[in-house]
N, C-alpha and C. Protein backbone atom coordinates (compact mmCIF):
# COMPACT_ATOMS: atom_id res chain seq x y z
N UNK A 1 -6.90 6.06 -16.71
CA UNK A 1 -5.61 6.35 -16.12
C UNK A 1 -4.56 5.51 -16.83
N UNK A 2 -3.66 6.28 -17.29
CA UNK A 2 -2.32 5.17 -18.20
C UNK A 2 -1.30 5.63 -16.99
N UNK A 3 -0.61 3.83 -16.43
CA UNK A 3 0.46 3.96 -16.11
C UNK A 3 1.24 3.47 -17.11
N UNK A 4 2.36 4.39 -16.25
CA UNK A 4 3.90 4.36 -17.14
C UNK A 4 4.61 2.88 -16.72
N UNK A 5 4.93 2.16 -17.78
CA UNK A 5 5.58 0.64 -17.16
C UNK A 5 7.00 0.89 -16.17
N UNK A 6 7.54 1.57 -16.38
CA UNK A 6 8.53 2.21 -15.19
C UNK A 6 8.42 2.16 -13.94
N UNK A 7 6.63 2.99 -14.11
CA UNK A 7 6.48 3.34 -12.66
C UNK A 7 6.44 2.40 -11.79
N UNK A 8 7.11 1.85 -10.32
CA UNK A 8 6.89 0.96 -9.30
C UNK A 8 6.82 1.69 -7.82
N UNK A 9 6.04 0.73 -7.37
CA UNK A 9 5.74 1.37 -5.88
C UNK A 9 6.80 1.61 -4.59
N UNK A 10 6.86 2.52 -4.69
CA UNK A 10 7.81 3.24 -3.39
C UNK A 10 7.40 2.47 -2.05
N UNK A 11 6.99 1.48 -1.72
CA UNK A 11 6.50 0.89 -0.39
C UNK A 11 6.34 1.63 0.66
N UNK A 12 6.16 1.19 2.01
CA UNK A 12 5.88 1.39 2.84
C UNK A 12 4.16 2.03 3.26
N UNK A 13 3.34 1.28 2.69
CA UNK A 13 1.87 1.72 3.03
C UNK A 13 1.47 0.54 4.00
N UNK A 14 1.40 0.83 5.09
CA UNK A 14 1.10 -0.06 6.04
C UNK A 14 -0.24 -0.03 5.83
N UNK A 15 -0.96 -1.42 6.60
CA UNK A 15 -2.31 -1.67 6.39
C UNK A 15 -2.41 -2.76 7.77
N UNK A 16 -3.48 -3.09 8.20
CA UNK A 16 -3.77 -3.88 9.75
C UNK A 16 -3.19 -3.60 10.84
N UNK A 17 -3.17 -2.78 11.50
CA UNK A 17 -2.75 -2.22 12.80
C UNK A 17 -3.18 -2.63 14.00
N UNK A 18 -1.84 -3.48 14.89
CA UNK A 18 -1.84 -3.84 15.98
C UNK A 18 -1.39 -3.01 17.10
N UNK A 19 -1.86 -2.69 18.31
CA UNK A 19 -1.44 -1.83 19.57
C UNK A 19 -1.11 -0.31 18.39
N UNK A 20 -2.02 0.03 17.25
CA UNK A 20 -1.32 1.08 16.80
C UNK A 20 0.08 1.24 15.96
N UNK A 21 0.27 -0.02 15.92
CA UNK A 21 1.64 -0.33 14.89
C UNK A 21 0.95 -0.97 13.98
N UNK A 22 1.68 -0.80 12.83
CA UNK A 22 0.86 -1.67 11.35
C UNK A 22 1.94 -2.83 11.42
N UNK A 23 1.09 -3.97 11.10
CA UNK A 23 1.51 -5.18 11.03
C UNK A 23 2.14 -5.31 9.93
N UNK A 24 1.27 -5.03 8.50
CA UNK A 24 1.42 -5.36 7.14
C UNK A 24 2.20 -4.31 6.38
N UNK A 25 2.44 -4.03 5.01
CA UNK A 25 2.73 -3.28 4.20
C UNK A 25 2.39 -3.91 2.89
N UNK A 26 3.01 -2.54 2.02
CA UNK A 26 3.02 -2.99 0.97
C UNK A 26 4.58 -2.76 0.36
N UNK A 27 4.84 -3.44 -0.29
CA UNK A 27 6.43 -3.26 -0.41
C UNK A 27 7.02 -2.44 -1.86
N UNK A 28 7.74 -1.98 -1.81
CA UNK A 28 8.44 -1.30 -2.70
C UNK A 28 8.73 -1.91 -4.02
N UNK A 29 9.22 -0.98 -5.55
CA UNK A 29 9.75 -2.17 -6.28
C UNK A 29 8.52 -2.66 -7.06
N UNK A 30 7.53 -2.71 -6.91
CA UNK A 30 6.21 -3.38 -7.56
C UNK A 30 6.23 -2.74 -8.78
N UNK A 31 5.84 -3.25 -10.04
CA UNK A 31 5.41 -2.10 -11.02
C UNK A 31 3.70 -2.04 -10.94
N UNK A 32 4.01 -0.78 -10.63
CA UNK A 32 2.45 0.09 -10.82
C UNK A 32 1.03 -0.97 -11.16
N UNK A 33 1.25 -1.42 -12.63
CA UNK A 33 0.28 -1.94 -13.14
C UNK A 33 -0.30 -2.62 -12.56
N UNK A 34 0.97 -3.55 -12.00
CA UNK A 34 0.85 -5.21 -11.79
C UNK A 34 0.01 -5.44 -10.21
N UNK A 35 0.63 -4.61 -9.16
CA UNK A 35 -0.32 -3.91 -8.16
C UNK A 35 -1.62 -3.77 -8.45
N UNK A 36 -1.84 -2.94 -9.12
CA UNK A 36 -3.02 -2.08 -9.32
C UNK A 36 -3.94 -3.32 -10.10
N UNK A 37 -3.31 -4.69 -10.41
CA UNK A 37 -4.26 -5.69 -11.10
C UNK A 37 -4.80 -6.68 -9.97
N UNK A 38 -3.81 -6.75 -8.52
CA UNK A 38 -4.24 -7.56 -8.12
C UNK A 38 -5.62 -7.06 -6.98
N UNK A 39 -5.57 -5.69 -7.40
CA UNK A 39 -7.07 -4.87 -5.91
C UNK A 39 -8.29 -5.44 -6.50
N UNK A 40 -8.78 -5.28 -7.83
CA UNK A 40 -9.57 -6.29 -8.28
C UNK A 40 -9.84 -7.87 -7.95
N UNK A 41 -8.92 -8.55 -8.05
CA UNK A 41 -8.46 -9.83 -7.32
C UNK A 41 -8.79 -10.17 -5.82
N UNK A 42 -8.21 -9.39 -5.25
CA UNK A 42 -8.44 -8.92 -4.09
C UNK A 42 -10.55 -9.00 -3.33
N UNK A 43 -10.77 -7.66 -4.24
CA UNK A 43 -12.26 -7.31 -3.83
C UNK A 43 -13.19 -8.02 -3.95
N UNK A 44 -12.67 -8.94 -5.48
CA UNK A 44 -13.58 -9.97 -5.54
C UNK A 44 -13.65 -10.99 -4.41
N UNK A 45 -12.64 -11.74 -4.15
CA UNK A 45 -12.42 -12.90 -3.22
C UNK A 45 -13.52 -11.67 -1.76
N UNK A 46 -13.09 -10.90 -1.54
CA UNK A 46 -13.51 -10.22 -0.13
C UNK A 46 -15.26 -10.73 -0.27
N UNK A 47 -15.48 -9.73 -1.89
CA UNK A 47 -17.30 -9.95 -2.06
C UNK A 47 -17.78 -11.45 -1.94
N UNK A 48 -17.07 -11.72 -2.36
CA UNK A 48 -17.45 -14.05 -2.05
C UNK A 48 -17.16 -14.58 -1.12
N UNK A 49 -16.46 -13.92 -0.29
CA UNK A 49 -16.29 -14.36 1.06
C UNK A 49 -17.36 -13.62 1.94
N UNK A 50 -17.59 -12.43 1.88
CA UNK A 50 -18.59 -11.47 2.56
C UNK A 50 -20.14 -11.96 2.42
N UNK A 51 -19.94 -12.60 0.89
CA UNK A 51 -21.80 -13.28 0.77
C UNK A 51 -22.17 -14.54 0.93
N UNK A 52 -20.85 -15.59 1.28
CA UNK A 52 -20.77 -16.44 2.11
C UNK A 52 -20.84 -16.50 3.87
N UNK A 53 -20.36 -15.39 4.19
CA UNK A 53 -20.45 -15.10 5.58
C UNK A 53 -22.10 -14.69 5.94
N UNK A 54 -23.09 -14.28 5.13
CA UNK A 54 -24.29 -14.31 5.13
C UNK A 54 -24.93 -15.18 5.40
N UNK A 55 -24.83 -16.18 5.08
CA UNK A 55 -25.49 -17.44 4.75
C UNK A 55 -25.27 -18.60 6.39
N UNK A 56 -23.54 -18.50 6.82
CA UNK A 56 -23.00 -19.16 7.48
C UNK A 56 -22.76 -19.06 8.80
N UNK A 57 -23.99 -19.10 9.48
CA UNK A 57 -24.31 -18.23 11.09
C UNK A 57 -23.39 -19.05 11.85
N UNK A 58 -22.60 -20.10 11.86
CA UNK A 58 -22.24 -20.86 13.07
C UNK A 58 -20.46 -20.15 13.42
N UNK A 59 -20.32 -19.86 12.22
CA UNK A 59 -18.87 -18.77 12.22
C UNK A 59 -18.65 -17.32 11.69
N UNK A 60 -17.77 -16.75 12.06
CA UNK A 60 -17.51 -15.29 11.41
C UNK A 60 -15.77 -15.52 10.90
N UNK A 61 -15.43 -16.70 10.90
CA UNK A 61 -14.62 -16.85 8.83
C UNK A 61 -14.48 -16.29 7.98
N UNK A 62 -15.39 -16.55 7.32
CA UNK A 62 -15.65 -15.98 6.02
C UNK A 62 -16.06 -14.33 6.69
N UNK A 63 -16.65 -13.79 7.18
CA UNK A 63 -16.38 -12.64 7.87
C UNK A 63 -15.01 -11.65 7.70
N UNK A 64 -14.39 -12.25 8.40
CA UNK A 64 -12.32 -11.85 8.75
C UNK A 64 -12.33 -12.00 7.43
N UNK A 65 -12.44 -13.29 6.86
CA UNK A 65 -11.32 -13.57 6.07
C UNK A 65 -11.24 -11.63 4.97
N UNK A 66 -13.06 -11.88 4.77
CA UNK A 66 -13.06 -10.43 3.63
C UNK A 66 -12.94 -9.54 4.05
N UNK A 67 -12.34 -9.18 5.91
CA UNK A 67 -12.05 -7.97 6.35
C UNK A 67 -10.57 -7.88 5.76
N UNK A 68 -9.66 -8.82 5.99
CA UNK A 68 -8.59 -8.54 6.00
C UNK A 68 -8.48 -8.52 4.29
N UNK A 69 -9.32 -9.30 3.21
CA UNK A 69 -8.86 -9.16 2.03
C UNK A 69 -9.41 -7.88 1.75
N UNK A 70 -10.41 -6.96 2.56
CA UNK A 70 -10.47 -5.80 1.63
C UNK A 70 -9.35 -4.79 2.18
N UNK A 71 -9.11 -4.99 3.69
CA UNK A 71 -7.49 -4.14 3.84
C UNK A 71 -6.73 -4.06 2.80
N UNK A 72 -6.41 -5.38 2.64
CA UNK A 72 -4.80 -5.83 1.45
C UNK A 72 -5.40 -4.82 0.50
N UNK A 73 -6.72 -4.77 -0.34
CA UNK A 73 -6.73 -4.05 -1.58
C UNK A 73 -6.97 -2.58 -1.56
N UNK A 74 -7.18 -2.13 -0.29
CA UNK A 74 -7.75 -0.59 -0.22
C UNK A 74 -5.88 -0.28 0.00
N UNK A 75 -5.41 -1.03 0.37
CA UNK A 75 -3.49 -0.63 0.88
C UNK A 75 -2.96 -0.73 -0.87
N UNK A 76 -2.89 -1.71 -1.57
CA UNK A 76 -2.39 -1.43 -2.37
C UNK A 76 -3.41 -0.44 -3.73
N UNK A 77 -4.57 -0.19 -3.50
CA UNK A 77 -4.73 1.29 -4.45
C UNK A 77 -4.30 2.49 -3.36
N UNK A 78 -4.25 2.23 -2.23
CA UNK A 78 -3.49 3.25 -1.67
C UNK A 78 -2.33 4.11 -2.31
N UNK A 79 -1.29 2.73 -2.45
CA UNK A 79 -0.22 2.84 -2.63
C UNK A 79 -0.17 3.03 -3.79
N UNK A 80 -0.88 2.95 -4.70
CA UNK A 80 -0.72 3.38 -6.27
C UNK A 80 -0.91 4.70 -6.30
N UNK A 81 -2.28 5.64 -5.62
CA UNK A 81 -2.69 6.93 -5.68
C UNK A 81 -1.20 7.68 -4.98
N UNK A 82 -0.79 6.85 -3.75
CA UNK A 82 0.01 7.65 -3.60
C UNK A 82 0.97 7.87 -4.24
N UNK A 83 2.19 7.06 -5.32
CA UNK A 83 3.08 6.97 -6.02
C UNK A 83 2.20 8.17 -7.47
N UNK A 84 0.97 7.53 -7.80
CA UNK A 84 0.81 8.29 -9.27
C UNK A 84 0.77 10.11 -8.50
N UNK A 85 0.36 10.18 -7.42
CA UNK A 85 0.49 11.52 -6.52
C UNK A 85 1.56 12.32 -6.95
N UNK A 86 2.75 11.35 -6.41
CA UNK A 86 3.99 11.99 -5.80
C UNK A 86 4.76 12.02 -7.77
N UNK A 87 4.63 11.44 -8.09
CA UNK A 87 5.18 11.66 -9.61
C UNK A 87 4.48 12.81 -10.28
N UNK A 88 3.49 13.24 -10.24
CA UNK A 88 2.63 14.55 -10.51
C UNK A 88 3.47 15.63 -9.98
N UNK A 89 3.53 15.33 -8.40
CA UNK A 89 4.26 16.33 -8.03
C UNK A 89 5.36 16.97 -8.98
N UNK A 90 6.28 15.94 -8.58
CA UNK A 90 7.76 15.72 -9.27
C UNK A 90 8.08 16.22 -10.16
N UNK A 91 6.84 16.36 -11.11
CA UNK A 91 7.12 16.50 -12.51
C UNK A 91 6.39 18.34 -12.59
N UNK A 92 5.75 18.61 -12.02
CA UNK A 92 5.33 20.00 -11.60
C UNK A 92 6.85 20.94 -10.61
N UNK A 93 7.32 20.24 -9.72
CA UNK A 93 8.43 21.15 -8.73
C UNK A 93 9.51 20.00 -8.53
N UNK A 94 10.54 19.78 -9.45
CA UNK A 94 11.73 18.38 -9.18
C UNK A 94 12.70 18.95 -8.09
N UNK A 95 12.89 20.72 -8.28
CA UNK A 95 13.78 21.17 -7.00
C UNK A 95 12.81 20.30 -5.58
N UNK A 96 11.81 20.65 -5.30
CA UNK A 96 11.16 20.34 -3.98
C UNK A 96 11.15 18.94 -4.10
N UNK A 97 11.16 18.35 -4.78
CA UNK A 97 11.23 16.65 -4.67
C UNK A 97 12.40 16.12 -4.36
N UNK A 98 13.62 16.53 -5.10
CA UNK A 98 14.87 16.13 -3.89
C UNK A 98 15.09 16.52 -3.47
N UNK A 99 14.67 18.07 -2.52
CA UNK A 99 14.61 17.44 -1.08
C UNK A 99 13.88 16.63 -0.37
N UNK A 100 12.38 16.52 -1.06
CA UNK A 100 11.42 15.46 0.29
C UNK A 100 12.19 14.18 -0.37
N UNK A 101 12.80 13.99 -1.47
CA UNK A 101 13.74 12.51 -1.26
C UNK A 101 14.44 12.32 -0.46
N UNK A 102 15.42 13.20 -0.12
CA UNK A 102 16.55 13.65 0.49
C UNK A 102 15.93 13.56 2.44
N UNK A 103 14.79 13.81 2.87
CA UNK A 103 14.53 13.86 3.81
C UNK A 103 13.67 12.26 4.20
N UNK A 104 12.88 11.76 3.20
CA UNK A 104 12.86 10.69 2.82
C UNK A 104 13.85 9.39 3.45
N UNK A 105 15.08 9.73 2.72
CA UNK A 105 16.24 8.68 3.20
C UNK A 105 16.72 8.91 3.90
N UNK A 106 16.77 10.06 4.67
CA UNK A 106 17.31 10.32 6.36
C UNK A 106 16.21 9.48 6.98
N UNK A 107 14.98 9.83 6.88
CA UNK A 107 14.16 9.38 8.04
C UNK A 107 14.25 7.82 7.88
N UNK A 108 14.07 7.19 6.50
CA UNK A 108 14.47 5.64 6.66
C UNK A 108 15.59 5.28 7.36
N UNK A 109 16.77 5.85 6.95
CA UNK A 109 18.58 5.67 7.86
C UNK A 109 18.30 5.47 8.94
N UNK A 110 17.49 6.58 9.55
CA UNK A 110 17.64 7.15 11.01
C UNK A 110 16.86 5.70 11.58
N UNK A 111 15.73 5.44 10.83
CA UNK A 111 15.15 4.06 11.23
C UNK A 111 16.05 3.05 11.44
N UNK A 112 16.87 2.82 10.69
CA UNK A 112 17.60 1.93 9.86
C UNK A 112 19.07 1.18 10.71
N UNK A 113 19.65 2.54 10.26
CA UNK A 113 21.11 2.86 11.48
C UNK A 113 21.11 3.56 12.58
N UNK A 114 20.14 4.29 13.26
CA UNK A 114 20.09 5.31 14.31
C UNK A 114 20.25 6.34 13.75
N UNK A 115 20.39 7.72 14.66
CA UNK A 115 21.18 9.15 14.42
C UNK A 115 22.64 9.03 14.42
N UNK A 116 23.16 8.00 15.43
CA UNK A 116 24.28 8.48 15.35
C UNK A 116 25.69 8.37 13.77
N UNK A 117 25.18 7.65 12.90
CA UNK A 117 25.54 7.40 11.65
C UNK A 117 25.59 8.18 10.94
N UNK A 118 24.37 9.16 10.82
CA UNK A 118 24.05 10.28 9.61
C UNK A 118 24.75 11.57 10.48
């Protein structure tokens, strides 16, 4: 897979969900690559924490710790599949892409400023 150095991540891929709300994200602005270097990073620390949690019956530590580090990395290849996704699109139908941009930045606004603004 070649990314384009351009490409950066459109954010908003939530990851750890509390009462059903996501706690975390991933944020916007990233370039592609640089993301996509740290899920490796990521999986490892999870696997060395996960085969330490084997060993270490008096806690579940090391347990969490590689639950939550394999969240962080399954969120940000998330967020890469979804961006290299939506640029496929884009580049196949650009009429239909500004509008889901266009509907896109309403629904953030509407988050943002309310309805009554737009």
């Amino acid at each position: 897979m070649i990314v384009q150095p351009e490409a950066k991540t459109i954010g908003y891929t939530p990851f750890h969900y509390c009462s059903d709300r996501p706690l975390f994200r991933i944020n916007g602005g990233v370039p592609l690559n640089e993301a996509l270097q740290q899920a490796p990073n990521l999986l490892h620390l999870a696997y060395r924490l996960a085969e330490d949690a084997t060993f270490e019956r008096k806690t579940d530590r090391h347990g969490w710790a590689a639950h939550y580090l394999m969240e962080m990395s399954k969120a940000v290849v998330d967020v890469v599949v979804k961006d290299m996704t939506a640029r496929a699109e884009e580049s196949k139908n650009p009429i239909a892409n500004n509008t889901s941009r266009l509907q896109s930045f309403r629904f953030v606004a509407r988050r943002k400023w309310g309805r009554s603004r737009l």
